[in-house]
C-alpha atoms as a PDB file:
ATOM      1  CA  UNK A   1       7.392  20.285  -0.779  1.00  0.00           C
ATOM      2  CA  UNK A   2      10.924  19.363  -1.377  1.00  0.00           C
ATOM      3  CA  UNK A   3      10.527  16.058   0.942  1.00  0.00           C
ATOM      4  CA  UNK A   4       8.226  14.828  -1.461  1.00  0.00           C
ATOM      5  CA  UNK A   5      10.873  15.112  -4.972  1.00  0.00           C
ATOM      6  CA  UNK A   6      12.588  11.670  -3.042  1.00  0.00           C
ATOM      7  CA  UNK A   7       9.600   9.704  -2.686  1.00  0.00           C
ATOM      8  CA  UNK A   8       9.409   6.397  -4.738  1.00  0.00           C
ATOM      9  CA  UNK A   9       5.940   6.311  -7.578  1.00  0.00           C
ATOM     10  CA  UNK A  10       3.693   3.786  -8.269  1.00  0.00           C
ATOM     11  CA  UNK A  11       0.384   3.993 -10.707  1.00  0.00           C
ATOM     12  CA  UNK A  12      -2.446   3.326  -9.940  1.00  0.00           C
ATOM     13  CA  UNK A  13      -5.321   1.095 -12.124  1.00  0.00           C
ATOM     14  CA  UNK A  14      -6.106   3.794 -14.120  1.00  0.00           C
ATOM     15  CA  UNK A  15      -2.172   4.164 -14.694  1.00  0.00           C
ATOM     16  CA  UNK A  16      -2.166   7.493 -13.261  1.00  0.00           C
ATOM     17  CA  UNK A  17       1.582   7.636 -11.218  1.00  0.00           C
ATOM     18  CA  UNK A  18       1.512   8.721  -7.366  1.00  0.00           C
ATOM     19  CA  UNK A  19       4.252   9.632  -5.032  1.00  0.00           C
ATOM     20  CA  UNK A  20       4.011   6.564  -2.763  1.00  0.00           C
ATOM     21  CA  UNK A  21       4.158   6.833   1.257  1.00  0.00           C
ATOM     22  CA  UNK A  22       4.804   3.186   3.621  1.00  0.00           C
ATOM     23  CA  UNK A  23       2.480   2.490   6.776  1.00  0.00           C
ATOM     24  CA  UNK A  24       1.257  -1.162   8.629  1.00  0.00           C
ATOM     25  CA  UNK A  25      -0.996  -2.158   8.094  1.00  0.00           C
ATOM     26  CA  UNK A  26      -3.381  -2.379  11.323  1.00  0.00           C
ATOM     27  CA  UNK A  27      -4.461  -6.108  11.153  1.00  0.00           C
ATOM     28  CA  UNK A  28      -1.418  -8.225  10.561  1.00  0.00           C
ATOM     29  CA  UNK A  29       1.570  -5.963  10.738  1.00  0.00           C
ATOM     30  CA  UNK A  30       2.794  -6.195   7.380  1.00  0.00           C
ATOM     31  CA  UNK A  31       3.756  -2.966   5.436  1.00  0.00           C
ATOM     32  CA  UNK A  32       1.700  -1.463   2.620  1.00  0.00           C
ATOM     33  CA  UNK A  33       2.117   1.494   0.511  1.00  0.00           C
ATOM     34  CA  UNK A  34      -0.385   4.335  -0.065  1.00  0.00           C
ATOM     35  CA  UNK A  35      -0.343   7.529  -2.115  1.00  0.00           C
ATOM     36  CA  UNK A  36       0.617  10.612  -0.836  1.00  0.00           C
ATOM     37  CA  UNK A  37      -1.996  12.659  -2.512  1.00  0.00           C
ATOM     38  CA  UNK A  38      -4.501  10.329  -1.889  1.00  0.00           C
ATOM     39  CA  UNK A  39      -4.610   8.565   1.433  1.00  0.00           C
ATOM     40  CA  UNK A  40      -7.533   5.820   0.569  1.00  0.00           C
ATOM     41  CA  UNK A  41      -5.166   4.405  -2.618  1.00  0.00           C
ATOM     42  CA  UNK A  42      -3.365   1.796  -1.646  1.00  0.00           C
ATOM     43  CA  UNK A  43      -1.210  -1.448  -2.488  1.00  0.00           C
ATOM     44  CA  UNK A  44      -1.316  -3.744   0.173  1.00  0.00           C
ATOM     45  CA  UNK A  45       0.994  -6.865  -0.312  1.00  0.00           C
ATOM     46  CA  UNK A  46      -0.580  -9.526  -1.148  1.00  0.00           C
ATOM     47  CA  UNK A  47       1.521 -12.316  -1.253  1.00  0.00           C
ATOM     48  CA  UNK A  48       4.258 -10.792  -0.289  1.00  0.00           C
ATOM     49  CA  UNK A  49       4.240 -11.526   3.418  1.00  0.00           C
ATOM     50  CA  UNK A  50       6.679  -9.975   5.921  1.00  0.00           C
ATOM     51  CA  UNK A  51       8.293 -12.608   8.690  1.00  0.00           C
ATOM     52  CA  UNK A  52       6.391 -10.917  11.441  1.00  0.00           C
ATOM     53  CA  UNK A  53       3.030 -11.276   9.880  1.00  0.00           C
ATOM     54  CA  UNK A  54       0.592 -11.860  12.417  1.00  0.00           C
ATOM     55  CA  UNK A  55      -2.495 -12.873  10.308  1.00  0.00           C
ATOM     56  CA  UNK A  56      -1.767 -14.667   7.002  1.00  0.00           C
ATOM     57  CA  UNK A  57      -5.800 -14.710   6.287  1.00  0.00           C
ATOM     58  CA  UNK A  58      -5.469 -10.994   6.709  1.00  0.00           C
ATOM     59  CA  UNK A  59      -7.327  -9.465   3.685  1.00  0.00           C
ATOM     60  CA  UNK A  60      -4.398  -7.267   2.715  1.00  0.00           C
ATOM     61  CA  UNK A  61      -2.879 -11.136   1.566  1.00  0.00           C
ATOM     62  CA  UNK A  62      -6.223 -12.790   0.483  1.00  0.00           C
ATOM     63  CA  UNK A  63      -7.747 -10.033  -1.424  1.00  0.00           C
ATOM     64  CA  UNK A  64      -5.185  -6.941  -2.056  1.00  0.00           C
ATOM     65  CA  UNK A  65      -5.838  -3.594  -3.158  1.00  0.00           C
ATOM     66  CA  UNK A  66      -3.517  -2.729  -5.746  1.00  0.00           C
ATOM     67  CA  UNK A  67      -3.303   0.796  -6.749  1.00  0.00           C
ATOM     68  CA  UNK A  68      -7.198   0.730  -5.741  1.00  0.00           C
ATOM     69  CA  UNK A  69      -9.206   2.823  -3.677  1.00  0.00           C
ATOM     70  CA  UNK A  70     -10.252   1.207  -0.122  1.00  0.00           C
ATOM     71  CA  UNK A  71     -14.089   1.134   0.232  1.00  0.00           C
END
């Protein structure tokens, strides 16, 4: 539990905070957040691309999740 008093928060839509976790994303490479209590909320970047971006059309650019739930 300690690992977890470090980790940086973001809230969600409802404004509820999270302890925020990074992974890739799996389509284009670029890095997204996603809660660490909840593993389907998420905020992908958006416009915020990363230089090694692979698909720009990806929909974590064209239509992000932030602090949503994925489907």
């Amino acid at each position: 539990m300690a690992k977890l008093v470090n980790l940086p928060e973001r809230r969600d839509v409802d404004g509820t905070w999270h302890q925020v976790l990074r992974d890739v994303c799996y389509w284009c490479g670029c890095h997204y957040l996603y809660a660490e209590d909840d593993h389907d909320l998420v905020w992908e970047p958006g416009t915020a691309q990363e230089k090694a971006c692979s698909d720009e059309d990806c929909e974590c650019h064209t239509a992000p999740l932030v602090g949503q739930h994925r489907d």
